[in-house]
Protein backbone atom coordinates (compact mmCIF):
# COMPACT_ATOMS: atom_id res chain seq x y z
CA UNK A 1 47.87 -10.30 -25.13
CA UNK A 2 49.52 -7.05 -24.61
CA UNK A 3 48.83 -3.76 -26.22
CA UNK A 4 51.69 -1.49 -28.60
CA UNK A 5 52.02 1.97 -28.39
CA UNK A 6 54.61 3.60 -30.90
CA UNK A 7 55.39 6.93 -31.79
CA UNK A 8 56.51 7.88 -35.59
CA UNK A 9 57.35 11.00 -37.46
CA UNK A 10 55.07 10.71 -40.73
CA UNK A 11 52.56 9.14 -42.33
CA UNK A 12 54.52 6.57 -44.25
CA UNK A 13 55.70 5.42 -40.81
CA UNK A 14 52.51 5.30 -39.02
CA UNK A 15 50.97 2.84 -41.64
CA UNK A 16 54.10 0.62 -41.22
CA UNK A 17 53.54 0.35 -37.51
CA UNK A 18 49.83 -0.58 -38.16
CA UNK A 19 50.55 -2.56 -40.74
CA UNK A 20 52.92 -4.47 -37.88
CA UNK A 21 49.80 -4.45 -35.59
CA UNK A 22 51.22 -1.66 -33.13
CA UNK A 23 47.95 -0.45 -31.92
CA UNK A 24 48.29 2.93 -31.02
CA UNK A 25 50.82 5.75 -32.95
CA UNK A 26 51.79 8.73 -31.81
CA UNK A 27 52.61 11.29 -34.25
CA UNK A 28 56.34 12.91 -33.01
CA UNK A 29 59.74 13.17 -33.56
CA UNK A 30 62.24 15.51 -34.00
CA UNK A 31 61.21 18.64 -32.83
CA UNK A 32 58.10 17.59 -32.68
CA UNK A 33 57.78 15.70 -29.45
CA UNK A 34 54.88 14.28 -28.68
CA UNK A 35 54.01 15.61 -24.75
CA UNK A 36 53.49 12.84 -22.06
CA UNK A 37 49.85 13.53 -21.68
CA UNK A 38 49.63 12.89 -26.00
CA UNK A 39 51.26 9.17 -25.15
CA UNK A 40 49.21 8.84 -21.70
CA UNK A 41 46.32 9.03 -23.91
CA UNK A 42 47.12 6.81 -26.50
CA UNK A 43 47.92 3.75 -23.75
CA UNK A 44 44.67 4.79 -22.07
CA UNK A 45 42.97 4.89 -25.28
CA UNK A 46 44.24 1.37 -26.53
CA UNK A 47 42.07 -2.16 -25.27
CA UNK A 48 45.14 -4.24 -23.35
CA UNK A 49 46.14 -3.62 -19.88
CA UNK A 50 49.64 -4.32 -20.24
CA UNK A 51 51.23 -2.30 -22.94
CA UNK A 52 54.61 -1.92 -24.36
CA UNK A 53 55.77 1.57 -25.65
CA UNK A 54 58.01 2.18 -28.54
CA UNK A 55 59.54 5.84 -28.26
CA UNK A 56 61.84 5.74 -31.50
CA UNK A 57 63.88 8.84 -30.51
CA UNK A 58 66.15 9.57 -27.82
CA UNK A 59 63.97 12.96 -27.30
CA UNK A 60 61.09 11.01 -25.93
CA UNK A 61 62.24 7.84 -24.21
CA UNK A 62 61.53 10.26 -20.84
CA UNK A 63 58.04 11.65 -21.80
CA UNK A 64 57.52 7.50 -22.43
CA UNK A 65 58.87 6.64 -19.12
CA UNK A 66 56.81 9.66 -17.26
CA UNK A 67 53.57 8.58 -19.32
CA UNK A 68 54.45 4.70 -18.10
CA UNK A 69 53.98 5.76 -14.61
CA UNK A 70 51.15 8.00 -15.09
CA UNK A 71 49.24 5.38 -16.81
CA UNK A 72 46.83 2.98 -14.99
CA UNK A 73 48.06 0.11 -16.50
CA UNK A 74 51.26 -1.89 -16.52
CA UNK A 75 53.11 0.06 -19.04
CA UNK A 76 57.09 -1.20 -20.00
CA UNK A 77 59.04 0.93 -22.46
CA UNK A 78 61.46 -0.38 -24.95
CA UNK A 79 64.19 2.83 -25.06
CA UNK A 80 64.08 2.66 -29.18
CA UNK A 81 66.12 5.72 -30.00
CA UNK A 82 65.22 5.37 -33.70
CA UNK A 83 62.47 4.26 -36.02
CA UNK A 84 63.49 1.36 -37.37
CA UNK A 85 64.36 0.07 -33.69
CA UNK A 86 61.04 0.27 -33.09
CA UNK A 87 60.35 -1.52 -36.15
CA UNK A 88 62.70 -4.24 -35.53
CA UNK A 89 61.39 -4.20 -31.62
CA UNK A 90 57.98 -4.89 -33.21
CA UNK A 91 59.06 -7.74 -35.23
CA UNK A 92 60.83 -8.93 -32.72
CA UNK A 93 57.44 -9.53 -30.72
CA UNK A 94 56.56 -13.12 -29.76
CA UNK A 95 52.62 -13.18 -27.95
CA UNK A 96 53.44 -16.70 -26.99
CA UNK A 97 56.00 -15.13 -24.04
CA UNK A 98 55.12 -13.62 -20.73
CA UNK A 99 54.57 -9.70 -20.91
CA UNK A 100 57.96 -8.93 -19.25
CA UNK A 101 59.80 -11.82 -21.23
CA UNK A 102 58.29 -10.63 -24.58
CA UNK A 103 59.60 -6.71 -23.29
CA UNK A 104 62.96 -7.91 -23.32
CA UNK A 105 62.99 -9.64 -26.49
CA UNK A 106 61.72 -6.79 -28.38
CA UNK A 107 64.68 -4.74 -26.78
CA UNK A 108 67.29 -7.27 -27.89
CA UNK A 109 65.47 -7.25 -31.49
CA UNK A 110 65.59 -3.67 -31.28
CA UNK A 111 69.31 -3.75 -30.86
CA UNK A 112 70.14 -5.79 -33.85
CA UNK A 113 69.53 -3.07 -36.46
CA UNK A 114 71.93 -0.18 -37.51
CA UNK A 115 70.17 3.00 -38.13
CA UNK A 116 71.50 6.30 -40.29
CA UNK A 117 69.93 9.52 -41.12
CA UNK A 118 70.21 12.04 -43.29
CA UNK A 119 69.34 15.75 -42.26
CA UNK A 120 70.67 19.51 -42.72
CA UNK A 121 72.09 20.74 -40.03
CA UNK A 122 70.64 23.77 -38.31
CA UNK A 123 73.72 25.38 -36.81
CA UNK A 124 77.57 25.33 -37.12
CA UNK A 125 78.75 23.49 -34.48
CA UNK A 126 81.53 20.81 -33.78
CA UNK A 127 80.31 17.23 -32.57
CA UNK A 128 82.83 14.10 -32.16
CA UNK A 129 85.41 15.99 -33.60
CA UNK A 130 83.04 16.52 -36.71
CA UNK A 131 83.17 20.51 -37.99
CA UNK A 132 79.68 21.21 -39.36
CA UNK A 133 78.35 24.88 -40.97
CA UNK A 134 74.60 25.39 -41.34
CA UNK A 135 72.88 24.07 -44.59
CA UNK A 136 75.36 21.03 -44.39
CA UNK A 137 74.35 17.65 -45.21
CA UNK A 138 75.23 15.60 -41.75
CA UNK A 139 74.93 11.98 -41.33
CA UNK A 140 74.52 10.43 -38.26
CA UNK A 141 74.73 6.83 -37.12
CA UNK A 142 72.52 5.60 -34.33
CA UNK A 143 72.53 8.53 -33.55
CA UNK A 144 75.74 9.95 -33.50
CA UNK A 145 77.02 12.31 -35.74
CA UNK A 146 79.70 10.67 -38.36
CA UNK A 147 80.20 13.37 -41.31
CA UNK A 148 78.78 16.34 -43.04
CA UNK A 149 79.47 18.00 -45.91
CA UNK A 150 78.06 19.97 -48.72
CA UNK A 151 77.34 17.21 -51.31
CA UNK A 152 74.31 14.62 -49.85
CA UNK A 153 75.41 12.03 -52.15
CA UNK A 154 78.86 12.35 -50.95
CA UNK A 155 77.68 12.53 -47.36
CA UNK A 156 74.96 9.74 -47.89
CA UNK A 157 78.20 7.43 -49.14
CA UNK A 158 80.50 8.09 -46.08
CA UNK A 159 77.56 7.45 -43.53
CA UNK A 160 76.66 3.86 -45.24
CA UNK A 161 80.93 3.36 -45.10
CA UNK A 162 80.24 3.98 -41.33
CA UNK A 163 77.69 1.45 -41.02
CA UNK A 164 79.99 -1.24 -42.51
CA UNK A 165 77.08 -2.75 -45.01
CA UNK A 166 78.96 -5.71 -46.18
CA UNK A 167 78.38 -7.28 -42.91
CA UNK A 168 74.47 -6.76 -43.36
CA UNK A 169 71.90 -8.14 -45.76
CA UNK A 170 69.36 -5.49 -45.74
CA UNK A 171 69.42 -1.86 -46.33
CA UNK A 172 66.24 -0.53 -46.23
CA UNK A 173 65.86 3.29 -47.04
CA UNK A 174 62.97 5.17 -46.04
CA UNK A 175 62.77 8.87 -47.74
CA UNK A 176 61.11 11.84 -46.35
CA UNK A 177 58.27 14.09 -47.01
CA UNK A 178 60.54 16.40 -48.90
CA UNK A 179 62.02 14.05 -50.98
CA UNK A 180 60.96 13.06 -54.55
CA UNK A 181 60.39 9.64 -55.22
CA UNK A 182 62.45 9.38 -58.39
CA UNK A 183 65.31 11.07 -56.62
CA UNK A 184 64.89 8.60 -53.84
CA UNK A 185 64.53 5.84 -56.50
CA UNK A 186 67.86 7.19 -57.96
CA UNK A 187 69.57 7.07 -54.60
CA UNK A 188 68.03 3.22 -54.22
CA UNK A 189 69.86 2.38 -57.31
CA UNK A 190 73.04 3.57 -56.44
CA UNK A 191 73.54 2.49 -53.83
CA UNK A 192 72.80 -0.99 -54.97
CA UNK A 193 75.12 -0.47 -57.95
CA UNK A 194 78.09 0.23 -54.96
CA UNK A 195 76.48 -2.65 -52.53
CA UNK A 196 75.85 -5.82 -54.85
CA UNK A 197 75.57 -8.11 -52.51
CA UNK A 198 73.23 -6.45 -49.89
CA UNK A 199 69.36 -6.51 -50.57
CA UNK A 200 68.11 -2.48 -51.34
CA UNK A 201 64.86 -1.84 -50.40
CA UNK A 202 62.89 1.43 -50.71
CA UNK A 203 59.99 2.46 -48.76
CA UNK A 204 58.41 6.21 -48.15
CA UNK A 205 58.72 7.22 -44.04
CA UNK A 206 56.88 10.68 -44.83
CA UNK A 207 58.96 12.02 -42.27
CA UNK A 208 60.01 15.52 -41.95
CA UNK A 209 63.45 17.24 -41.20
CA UNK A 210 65.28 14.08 -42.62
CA UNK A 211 65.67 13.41 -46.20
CA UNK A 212 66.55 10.01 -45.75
CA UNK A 213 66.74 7.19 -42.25
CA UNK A 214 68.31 3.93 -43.11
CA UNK A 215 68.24 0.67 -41.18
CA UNK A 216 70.88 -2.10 -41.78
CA UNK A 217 70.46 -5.34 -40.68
């Protein structure tokens, strides 16, 4: 069998991925990129020859693909951009494959989810056509910045519009380390209030920067 190495931003995270039987995490993300020598170490450090990493931000898919070749072992990545990609890459994972086969099925798994976060923004600037001031609530989608605003509620609502949630069954909602768990309770509830017919579930990520990531599938 192959080996897992995945990289997550807080503790609530990491467990997940262990719980999931990755093997190895990497504690990164946003701003906090893990170096390629920190991932070389973890593939080193892991039993399997043949292991499979799990970036989870766009930020680090090239210190993955530098610490792939470094490595002496086979080493694939899966170019995850967000966490619950990698999450969904994970459980996309069948050991009964070939190591190359089973690489590619945990990239198509990985591309069935919808992923949104919540953050402040650090700097006005204007991105897709989207104005945003410092200290603004900005939601982004996959990655890609969809609306900001000064009211997270309000900006929470137009991101999950973006993601087009009646077409999903699951919105899972992981809250940061800044975030209190009634308030994220509150938001839980909400939501399901406007979203009846989708499945709500809540889950602490522990990460920092971003109140709130969301995957949809």
């Amino acid at each position: 069998a192959f080996g897992t190495v995945a990289v997550a931003p807080g503790e609530g995270f990491s467990e997940l991925f262990l719980s999931l039987n990755a093997d190895a995490v990497v504690t990164g993300g946003q701003t906090m990129n893990p170096s390629t020598q920190d991932l070389v170490e973890a593939i080193e450090g892991v039993a399997q020859d043949q292991i499979v990493v799990l970036p989870n931000n766009g930020n680090i898919i090239g210190a993955a693909q530098q610490a792939a070749q470094l490595a002496r072992k086979q080493v694939l990545v899966v170019p995850t951009k967000t966490v619950p990609q990698g999450i969904a890459a994970l459980l996309g994972r069948n050991l009964q494959l070939p190591f190359e086969q089973n690489v590619e099925a945990m990239d198509q798994a990985s591309r069935t989810v919808l992923t949104a976060e919540i953050t402040t923004a650090v700097r006005d600037a204007t991105v897709n056509g989207v104005a945003v001031q410092s200290g603004q609530t900005i939601g982004l989608v996959d990655d890609v910045l969809v609306t900001a605003g000064d009211a997270r509620d309000a900006v929470i609502d137009a991101t999950l519009e973006r993601m087009a949630l009646a077409e999903r069954e699951v919105l899972t909602i992981y809250y940061g380390q800044h975030v209190a768990e009634a308030d994220a309770q509150a938001l839980a509830e909400r939501i399901g209030a406007q979203y009846p017919n989708q499945t709500i579930e809540l889950r602490f990520g522990g990460q920092p920067f971003y109140d709130f990531i969301m995957s949809a599938e």
